[in-house]
PDB file of N, CA and C in Angstrom:
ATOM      1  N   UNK A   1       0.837  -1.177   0.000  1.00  0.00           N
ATOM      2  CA  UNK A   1       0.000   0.000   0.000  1.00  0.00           C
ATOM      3  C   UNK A   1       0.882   1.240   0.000  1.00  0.00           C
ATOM      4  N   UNK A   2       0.272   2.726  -0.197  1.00  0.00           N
ATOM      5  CA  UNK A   2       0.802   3.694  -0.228  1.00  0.00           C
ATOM      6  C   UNK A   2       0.330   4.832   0.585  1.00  0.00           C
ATOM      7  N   UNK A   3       0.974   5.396   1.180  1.00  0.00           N
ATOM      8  CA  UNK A   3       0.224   6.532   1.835  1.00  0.00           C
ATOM      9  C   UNK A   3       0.808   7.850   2.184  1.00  0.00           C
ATOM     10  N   UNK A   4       0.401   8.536   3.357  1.00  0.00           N
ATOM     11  CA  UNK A   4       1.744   9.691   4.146  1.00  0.00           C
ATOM     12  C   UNK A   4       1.930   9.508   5.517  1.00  0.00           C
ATOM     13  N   UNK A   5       2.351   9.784   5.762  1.00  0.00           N
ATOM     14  CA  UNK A   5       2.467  10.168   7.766  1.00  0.00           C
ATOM     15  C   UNK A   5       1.510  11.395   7.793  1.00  0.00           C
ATOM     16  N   UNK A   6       1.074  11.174   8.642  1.00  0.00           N
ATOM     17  CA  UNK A   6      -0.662  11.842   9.116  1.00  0.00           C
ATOM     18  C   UNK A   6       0.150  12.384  10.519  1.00  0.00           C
ATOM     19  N   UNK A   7       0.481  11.492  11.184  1.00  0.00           N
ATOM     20  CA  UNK A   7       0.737  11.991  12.498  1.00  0.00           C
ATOM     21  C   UNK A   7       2.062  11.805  13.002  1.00  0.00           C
ATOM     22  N   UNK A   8       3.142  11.770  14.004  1.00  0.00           N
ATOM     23  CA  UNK A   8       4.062  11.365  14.294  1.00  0.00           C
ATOM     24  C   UNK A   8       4.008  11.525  16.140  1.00  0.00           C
ATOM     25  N   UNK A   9       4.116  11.059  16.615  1.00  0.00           N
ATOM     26  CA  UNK A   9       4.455  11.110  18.256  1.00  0.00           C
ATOM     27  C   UNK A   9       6.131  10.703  18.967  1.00  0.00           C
ATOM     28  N   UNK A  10       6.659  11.665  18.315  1.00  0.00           N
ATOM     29  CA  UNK A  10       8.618  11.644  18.408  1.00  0.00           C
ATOM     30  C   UNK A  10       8.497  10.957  19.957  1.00  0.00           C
ATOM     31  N   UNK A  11       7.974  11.943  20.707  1.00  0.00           N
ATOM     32  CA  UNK A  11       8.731  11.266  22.212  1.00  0.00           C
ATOM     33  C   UNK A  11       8.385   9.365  22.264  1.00  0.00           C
ATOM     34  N   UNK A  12       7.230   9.339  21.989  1.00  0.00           N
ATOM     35  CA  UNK A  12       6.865   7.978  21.998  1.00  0.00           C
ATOM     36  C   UNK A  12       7.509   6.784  20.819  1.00  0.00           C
ATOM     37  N   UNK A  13       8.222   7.222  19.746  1.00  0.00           N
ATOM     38  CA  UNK A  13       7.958   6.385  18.599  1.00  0.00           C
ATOM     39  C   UNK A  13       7.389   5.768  17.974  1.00  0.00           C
ATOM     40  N   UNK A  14       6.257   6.080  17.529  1.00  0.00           N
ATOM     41  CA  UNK A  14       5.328   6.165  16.996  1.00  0.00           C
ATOM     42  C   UNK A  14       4.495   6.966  16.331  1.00  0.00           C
ATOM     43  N   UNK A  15       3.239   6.687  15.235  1.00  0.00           N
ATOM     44  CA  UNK A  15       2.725   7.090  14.517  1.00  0.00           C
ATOM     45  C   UNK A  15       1.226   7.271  13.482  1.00  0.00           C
ATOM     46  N   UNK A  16       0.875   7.376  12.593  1.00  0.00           N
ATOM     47  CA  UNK A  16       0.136   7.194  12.138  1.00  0.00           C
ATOM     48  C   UNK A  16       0.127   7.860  10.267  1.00  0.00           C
ATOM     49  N   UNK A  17      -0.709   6.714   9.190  1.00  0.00           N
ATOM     50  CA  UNK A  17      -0.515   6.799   8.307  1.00  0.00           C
ATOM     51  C   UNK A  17      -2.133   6.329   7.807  1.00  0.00           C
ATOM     52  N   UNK A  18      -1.575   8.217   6.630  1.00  0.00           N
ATOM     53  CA  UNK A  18      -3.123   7.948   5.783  1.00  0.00           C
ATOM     54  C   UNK A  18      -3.062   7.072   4.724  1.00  0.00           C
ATOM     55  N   UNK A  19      -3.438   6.501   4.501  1.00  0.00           N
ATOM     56  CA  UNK A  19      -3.480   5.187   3.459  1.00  0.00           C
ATOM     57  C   UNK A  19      -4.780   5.955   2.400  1.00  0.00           C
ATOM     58  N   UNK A  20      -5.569   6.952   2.556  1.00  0.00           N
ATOM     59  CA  UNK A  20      -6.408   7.533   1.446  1.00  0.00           C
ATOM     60  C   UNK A  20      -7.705   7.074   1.591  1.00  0.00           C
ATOM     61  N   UNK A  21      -8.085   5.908   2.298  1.00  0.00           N
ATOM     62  CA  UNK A  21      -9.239   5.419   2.648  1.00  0.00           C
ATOM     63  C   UNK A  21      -9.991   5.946   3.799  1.00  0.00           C
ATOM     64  N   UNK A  22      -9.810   6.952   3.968  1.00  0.00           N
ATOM     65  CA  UNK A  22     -10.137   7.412   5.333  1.00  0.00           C
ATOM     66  C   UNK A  22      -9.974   6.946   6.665  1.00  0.00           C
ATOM     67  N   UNK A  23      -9.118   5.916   6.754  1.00  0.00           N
ATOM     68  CA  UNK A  23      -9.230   5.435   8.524  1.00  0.00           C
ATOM     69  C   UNK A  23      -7.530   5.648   8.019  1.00  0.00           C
ATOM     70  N   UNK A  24      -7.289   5.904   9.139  1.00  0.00           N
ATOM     71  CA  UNK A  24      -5.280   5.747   9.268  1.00  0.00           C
ATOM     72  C   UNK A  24      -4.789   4.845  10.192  1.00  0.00           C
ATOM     73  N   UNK A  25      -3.315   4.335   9.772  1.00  0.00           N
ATOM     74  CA  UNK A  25      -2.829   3.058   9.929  1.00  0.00           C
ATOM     75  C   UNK A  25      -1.682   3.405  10.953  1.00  0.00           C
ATOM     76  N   UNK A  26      -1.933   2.716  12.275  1.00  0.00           N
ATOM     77  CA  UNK A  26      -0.596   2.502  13.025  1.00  0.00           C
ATOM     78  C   UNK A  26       0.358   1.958  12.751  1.00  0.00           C
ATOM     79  N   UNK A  27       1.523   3.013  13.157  1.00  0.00           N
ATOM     80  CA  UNK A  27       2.830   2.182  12.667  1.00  0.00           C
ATOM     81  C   UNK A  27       3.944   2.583  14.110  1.00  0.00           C
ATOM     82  N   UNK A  28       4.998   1.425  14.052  1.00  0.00           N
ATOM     83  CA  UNK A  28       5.609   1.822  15.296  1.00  0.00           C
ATOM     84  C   UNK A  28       7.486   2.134  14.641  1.00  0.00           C
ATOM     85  N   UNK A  29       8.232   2.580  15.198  1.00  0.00           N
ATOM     86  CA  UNK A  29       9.493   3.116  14.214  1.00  0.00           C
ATOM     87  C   UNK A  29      10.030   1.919  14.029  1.00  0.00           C
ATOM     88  N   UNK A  30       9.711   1.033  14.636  1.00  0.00           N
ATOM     89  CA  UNK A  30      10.583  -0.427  14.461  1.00  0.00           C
ATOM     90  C   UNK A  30       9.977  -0.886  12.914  1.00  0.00           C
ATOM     91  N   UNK A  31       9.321  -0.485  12.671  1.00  0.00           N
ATOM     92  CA  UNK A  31       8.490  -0.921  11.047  1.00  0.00           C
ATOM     93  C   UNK A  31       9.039  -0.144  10.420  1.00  0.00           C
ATOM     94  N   UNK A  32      10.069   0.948  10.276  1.00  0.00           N
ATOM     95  CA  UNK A  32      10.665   1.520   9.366  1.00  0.00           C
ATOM     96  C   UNK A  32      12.110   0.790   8.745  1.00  0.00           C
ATOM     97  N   UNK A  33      11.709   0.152   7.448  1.00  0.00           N
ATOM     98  CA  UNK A  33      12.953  -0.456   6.720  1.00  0.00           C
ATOM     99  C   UNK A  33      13.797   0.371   6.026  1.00  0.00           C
ATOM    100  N   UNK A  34      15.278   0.978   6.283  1.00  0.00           N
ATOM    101  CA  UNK A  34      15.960   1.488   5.544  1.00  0.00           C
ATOM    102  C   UNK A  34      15.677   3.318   6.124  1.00  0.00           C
ATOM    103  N   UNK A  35      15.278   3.548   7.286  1.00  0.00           N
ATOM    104  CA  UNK A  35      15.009   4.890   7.361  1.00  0.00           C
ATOM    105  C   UNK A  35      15.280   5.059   9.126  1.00  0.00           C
ATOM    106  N   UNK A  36      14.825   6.509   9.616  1.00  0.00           N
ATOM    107  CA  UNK A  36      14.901   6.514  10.966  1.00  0.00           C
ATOM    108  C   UNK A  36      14.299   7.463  11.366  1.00  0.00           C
ATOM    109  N   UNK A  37      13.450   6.835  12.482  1.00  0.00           N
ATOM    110  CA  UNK A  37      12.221   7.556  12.648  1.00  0.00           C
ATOM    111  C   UNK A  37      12.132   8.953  12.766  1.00  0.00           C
ATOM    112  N   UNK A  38      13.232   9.251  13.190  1.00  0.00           N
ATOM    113  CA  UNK A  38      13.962  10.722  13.857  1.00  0.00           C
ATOM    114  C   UNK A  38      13.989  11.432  12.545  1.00  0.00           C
ATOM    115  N   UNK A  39      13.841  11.363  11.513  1.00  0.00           N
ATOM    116  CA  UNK A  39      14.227  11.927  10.104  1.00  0.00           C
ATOM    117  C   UNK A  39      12.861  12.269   9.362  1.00  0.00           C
ATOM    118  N   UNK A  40      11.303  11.512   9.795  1.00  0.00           N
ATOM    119  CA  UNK A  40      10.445  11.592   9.190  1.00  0.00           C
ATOM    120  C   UNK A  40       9.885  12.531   8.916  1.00  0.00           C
ATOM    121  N   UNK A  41       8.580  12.948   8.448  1.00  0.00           N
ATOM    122  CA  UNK A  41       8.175  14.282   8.424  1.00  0.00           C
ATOM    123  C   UNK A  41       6.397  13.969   7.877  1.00  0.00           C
ATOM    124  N   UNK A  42       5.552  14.909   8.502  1.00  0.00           N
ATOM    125  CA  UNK A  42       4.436  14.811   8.095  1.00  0.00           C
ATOM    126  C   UNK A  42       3.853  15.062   6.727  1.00  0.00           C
ATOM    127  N   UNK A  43       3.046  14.514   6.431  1.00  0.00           N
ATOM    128  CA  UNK A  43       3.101  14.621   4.444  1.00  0.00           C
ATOM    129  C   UNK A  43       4.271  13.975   3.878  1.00  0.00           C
ATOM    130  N   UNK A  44       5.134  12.875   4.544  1.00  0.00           N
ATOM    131  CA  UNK A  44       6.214  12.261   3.614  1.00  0.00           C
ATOM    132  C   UNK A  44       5.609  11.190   3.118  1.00  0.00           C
ATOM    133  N   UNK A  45       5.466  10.857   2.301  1.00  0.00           N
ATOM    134  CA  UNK A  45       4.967   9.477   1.010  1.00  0.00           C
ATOM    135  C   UNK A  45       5.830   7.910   1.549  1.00  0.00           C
ATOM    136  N   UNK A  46       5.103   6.864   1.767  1.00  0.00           N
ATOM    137  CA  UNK A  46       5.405   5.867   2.314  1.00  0.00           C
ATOM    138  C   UNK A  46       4.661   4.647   1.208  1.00  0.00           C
ATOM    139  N   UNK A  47       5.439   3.618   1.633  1.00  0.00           N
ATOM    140  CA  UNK A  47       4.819   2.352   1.007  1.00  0.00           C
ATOM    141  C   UNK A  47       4.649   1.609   2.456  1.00  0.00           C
ATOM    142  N   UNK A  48       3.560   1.030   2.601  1.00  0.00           N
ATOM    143  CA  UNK A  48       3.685  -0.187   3.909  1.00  0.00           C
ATOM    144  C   UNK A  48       2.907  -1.561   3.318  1.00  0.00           C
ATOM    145  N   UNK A  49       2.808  -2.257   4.260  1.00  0.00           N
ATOM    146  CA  UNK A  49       2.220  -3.157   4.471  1.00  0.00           C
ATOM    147  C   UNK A  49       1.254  -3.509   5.441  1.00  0.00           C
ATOM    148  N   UNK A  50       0.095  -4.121   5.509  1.00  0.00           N
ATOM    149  CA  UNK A  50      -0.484  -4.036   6.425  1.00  0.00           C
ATOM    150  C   UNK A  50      -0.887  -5.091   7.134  1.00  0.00           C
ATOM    151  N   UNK A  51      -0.496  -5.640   8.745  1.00  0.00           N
ATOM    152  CA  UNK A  51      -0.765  -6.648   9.139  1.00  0.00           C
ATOM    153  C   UNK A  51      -1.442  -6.916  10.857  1.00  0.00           C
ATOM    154  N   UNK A  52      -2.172  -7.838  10.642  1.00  0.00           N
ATOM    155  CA  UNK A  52      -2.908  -7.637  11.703  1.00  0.00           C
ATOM    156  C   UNK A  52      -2.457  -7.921  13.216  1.00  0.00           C
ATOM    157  N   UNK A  53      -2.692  -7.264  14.528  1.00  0.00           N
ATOM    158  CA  UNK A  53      -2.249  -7.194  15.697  1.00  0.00           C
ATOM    159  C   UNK A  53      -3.263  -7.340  17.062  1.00  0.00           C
ATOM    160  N   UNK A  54      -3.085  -7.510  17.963  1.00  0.00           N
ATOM    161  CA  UNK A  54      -4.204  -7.490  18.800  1.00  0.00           C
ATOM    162  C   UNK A  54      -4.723  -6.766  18.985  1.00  0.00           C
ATOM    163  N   UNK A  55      -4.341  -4.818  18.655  1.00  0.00           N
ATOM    164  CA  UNK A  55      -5.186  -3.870  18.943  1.00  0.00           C
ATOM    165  C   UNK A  55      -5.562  -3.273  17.251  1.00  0.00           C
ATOM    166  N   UNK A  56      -5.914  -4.095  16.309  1.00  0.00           N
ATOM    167  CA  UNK A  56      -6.178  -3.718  15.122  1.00  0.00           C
ATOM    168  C   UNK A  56      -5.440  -4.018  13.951  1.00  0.00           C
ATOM    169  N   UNK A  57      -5.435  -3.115  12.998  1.00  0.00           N
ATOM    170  CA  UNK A  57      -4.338  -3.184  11.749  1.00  0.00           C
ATOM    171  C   UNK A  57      -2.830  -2.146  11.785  1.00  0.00           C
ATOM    172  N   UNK A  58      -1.878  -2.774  11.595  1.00  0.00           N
ATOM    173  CA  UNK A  58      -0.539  -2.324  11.967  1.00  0.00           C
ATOM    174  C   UNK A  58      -0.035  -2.062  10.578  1.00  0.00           C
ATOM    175  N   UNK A  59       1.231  -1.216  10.315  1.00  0.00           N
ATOM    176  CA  UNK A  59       1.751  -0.871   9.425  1.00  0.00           C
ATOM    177  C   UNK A  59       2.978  -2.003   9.691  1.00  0.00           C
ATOM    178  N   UNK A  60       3.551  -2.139   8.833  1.00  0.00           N
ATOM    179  CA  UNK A  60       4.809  -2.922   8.654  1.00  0.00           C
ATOM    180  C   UNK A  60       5.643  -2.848   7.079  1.00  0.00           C
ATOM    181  N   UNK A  61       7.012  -2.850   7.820  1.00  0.00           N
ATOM    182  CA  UNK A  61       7.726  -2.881   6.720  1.00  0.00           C
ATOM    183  C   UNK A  61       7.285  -1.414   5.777  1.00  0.00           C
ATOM    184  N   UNK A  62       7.710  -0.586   6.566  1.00  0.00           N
ATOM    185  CA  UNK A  62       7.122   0.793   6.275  1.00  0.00           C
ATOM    186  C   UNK A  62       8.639   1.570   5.420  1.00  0.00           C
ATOM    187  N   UNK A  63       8.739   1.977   4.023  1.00  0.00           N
ATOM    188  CA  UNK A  63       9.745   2.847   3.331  1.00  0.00           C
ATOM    189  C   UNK A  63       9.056   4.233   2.833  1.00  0.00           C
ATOM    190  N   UNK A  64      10.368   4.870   2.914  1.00  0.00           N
ATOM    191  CA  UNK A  64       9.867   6.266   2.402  1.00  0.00           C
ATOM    192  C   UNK A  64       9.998   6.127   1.087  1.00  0.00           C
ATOM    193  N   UNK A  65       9.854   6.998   0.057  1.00  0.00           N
ATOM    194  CA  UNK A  65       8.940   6.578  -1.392  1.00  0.00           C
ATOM    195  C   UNK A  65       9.847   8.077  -1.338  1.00  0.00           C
ATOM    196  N   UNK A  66      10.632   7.703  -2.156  1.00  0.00           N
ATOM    197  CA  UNK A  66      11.597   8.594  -3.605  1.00  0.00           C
ATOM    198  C   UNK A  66      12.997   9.177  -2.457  1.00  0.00           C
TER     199      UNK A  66
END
């Protein structure tokens, strides 16, 4: 899938991503492949994956796009 960072919560590591469907997708910095969380930015373009967790749908295997 494709989306942006919607939200970011630095102190915590963690986040959230619009995927365009209207609900947004948790993601935690440990799901960032090839990047660091500390570098992100709101409105940055992502590819993830999406997989399921005990408190819902999770982002995984999350890259920044260009």
């Amino acid at each position: 899938m494709e989306g942006s960072i919607k939200k970011l919560v630095s102190d915590r590591g963690f986040g959230f991503i619009d995927n365009g469907s209207g609900k947004n997708v948790f993601f935690h910095g440990s799901s960032l492949i090839d990047g660091s969380f500390g570098l992100l930015k709101v409105g940055q373009r992502v590819t993830f994956d999406v997989e399921d967790s005990a408190r819902g749908p999770r982002a995984a295997n999350v890259r920044v796009v260009g």
